[in-house]
Protein backbone atom coordinates (compact mmCIF):
# COMPACT_ATOMS: atom_id res chain seq x y z
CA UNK A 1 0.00 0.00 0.00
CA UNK A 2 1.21 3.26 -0.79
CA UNK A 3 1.41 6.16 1.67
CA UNK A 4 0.64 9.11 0.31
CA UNK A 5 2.41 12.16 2.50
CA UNK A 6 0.14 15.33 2.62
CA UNK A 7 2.52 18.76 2.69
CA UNK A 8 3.49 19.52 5.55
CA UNK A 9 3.28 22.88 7.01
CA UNK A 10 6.35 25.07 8.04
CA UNK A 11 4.98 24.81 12.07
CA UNK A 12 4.88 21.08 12.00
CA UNK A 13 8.80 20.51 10.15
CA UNK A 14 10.03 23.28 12.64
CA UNK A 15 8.81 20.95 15.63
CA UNK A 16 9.52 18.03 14.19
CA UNK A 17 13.69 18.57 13.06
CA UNK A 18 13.48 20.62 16.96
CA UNK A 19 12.74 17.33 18.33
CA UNK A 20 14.96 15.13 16.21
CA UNK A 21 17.76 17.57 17.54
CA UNK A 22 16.48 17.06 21.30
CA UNK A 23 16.56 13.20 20.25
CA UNK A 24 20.39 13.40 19.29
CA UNK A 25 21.12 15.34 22.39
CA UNK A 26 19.22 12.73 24.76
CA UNK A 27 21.03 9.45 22.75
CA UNK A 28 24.47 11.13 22.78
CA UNK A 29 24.11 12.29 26.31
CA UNK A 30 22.98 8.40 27.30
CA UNK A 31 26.06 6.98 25.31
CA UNK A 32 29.01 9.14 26.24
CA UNK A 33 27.91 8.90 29.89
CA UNK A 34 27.56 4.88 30.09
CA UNK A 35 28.20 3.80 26.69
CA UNK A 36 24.18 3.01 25.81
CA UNK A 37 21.92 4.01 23.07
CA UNK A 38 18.73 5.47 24.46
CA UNK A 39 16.37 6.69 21.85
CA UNK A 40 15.37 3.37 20.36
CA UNK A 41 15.25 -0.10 22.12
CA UNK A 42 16.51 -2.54 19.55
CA UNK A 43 20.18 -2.51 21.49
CA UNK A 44 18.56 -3.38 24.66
CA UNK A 45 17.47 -6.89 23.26
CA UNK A 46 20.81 -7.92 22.50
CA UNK A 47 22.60 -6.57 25.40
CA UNK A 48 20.11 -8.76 27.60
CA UNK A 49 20.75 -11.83 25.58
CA UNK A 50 25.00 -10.81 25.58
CA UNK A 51 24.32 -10.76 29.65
CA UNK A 52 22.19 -13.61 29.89
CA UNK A 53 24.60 -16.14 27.93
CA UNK A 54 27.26 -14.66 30.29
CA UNK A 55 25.46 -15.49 33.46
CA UNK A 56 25.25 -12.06 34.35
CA UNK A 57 21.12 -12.23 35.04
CA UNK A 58 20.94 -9.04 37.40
CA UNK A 59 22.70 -6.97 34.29
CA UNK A 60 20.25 -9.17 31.79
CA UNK A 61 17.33 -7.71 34.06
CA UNK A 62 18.49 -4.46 34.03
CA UNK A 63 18.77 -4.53 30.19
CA UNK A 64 14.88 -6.42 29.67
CA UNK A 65 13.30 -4.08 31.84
CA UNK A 66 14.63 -0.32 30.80
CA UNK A 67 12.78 -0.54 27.42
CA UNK A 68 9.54 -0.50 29.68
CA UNK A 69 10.87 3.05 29.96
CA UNK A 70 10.24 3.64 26.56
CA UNK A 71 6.77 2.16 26.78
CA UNK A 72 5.24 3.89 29.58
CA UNK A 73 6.55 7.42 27.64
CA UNK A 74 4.93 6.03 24.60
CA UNK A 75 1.35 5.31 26.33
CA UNK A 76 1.54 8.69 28.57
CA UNK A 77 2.01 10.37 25.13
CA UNK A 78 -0.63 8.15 23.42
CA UNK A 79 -2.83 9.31 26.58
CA UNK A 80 -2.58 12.94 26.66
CA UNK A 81 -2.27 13.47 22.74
CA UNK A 82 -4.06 10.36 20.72
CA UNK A 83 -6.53 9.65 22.84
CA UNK A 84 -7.79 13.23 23.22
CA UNK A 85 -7.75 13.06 19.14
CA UNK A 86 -9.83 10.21 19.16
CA UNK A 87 -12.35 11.73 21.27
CA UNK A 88 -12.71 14.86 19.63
CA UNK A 89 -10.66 16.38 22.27
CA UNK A 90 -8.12 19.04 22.68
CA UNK A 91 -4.72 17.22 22.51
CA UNK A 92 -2.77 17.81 25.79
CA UNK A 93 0.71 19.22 24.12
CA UNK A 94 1.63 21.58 27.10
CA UNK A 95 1.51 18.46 29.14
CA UNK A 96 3.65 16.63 27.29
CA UNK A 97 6.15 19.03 26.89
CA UNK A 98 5.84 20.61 30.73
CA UNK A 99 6.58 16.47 31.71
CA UNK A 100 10.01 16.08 29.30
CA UNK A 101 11.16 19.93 31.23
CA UNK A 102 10.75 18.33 34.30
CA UNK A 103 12.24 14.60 33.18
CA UNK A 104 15.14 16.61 31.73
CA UNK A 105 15.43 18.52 34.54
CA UNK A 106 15.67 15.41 36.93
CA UNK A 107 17.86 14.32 34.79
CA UNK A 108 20.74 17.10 35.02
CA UNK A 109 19.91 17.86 38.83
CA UNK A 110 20.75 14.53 39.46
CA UNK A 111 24.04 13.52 36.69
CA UNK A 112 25.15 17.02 38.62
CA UNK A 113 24.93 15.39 41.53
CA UNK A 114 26.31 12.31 41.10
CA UNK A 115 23.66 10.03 41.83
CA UNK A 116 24.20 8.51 38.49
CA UNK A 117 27.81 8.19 39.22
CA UNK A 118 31.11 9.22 37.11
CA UNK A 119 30.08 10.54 34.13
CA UNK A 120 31.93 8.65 30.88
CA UNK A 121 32.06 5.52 32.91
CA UNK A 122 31.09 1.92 31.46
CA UNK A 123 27.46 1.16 32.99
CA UNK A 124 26.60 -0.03 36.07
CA UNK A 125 23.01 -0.88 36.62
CA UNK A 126 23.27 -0.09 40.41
CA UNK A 127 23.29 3.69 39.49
CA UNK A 128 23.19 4.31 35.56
CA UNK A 129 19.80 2.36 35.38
CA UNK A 130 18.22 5.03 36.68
CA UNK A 131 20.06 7.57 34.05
CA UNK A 132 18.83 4.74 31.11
CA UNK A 133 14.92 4.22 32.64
CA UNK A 134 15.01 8.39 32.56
CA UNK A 135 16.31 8.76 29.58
CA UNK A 136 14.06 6.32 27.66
CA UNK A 137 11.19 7.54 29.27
CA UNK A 138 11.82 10.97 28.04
CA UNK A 139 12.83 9.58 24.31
CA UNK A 140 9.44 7.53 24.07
CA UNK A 141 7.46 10.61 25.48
CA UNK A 142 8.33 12.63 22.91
CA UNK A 143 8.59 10.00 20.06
CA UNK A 144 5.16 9.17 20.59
CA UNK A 145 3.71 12.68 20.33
CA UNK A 146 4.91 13.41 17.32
CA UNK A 147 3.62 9.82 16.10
CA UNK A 148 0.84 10.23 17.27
CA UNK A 149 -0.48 13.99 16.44
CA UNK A 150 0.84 13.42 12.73
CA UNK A 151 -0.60 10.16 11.85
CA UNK A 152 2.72 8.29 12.12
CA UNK A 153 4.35 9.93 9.39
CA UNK A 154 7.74 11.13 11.39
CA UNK A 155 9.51 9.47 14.19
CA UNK A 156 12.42 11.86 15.33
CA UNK A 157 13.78 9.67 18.36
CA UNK A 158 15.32 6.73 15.92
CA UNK A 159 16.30 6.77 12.58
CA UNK A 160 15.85 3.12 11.21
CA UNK A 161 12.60 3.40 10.00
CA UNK A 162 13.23 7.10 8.60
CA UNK A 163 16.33 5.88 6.77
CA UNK A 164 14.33 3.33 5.26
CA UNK A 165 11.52 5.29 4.13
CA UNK A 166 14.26 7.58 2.50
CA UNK A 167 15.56 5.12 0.64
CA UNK A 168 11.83 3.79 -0.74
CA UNK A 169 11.14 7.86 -1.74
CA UNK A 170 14.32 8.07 -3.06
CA UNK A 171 13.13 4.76 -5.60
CA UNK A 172 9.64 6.01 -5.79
CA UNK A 173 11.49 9.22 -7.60
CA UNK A 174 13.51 7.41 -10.21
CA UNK A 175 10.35 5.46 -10.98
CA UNK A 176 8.64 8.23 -11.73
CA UNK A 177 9.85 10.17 -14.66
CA UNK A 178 7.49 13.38 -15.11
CA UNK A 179 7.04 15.72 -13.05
CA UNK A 180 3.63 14.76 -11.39
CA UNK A 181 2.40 15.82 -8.64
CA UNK A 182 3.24 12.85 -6.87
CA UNK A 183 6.77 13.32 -7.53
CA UNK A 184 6.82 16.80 -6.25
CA UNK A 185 5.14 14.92 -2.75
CA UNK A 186 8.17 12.63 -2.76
CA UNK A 187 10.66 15.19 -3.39
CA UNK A 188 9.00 17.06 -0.40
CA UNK A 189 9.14 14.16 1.73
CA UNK A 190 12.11 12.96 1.33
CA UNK A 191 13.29 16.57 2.04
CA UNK A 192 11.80 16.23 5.07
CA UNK A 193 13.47 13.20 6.16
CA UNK A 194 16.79 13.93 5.11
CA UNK A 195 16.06 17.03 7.03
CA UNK A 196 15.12 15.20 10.10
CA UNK A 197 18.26 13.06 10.24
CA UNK A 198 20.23 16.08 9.75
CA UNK A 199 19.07 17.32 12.87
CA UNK A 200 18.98 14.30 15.10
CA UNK A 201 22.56 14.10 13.80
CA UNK A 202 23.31 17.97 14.15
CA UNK A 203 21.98 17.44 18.04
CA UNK A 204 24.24 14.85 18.63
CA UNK A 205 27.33 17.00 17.24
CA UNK A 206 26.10 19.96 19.22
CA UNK A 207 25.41 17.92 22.17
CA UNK A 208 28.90 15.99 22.07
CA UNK A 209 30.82 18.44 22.24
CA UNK A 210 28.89 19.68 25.21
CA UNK A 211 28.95 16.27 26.87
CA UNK A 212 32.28 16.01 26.56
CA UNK A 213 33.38 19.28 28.05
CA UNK A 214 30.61 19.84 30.88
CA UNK A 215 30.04 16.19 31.44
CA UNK A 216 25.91 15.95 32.61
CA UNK A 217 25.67 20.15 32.09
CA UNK A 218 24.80 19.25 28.69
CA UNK A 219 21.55 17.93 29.28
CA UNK A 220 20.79 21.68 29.49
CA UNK A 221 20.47 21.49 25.92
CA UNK A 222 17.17 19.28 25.88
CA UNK A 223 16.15 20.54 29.05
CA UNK A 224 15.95 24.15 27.20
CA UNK A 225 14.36 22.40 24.15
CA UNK A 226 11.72 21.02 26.04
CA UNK A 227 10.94 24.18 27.69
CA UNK A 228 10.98 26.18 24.72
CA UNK A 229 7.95 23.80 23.67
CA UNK A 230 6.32 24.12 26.47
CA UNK A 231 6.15 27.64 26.17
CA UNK A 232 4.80 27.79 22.50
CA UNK A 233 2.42 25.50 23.36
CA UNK A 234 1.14 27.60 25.57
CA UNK A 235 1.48 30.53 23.72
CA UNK A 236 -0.27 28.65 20.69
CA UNK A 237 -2.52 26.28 22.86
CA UNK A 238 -6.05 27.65 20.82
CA UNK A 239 -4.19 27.36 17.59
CA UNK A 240 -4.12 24.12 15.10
CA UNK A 241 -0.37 23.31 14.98
């Protein structure tokens, strides 16, 4: 079945290549500060099989449960945004974005505190599974919203799927020889997803750097981010985004 992406307007790419950066910053932050991937949960099935076959079944818990993380985000999301949709309610954006501020928040309060331990440090689930359940918590939250508000055209917190659609528009324009106004959809789209990798990679450039120098300080980047949307939302809360 073919997928036919409607235009997109200039509000909805703004938020969605904002979040892809926030994304990066969140995955980059996860990995340079315990050496795990946080915005998807693929890794996490492997590492528990690695750490089961090695007898090491408290790490192999650890591993199995964070992507729950990711679910509970995903479901709080589907909550407060798709199931207001479905409804004929008022989607609850401000919420979603007022929870990530205060998830990122926790977040950098406590890395600057060291209750997640030495930042840069290779994990251990006694402190860093805390950092990981946080941090995929806050990646699902805000995957999920975008899902779910644009009918599951964009996902900004992994880039699999993205990179694989890019690579089907990039046939689909080949194929299609005049200039139709289907082409000039894919062209669009595929814009738009080579846009949105940009900026999930962009974030995690940005973010590195950060990381790197001011260790858990650079979760100030998303935690800005996420209060940034917060306050549009607000500001825009009787407009359609």
């Amino acid at each position: 079945m073919r997928v036919v992406i409607s235009q997109p307007t200039t509000t909805k790419i703004i938020l969605w290549n904002t979040l892809a950066f926030q994304a990066g910053s969140l995955n980059i932050g996860g990995f340079l500060a315990c050496f795990k991937f946080v915005s998807h949960v693929t890794g996490f099935s492997t590492l528990f099989a690695a750490e089961l076959a090695m007898g090491r079944f408290r790490q192999a818990l650890g591993f199995l449960t964070v992507p729950l993380f990711f679910l509970l985000g995903s479901f709080i999301s589907g909550f407060l945004i798709d199931a207001k949709v479905q409804r004929g309610e008022s989607p609850r954006f401000d919420l979603v974005f007022l929870l990530l501020s205060f998830l990122t928040a926790t977040i950098l309060a406590l890395g600057a505190s060291h209750v997640f331990g030495k930042f840069g440090m290779s994990v251990n689930m006694d402190k860093d599974y805390y950092l990981l359940a946080l941090l995929c918590l806050s990646c699902g939250l805000q995957n999920a919203t975008v899902t779910s508000a644009y009918g599951a055209i964009v996902r900004t917190s992994h880039l699999t799927g993205l990179t694989t659609d890019l690579g089907i528009g990039l046939s689909r324009l080949f194929s299609l020889k005049e200039k139709t106004e289907q082409k000039k959809l894919e062209i669009k789209a595929n814009l738009m997803r080579a846009g949105i990798i940009f900026s999930f990679t962009l974030g995690s450039v940005v973010s590195g750097y950060l990381f790197v120098k001011f260790a858990y300080w650079g979760f100030v980047i998303p935690f800005l981010i996420s209060v940034g949307l917060y306050v549009l939302t607000l500001a825009f809360k009787n407009k359609k985004v």
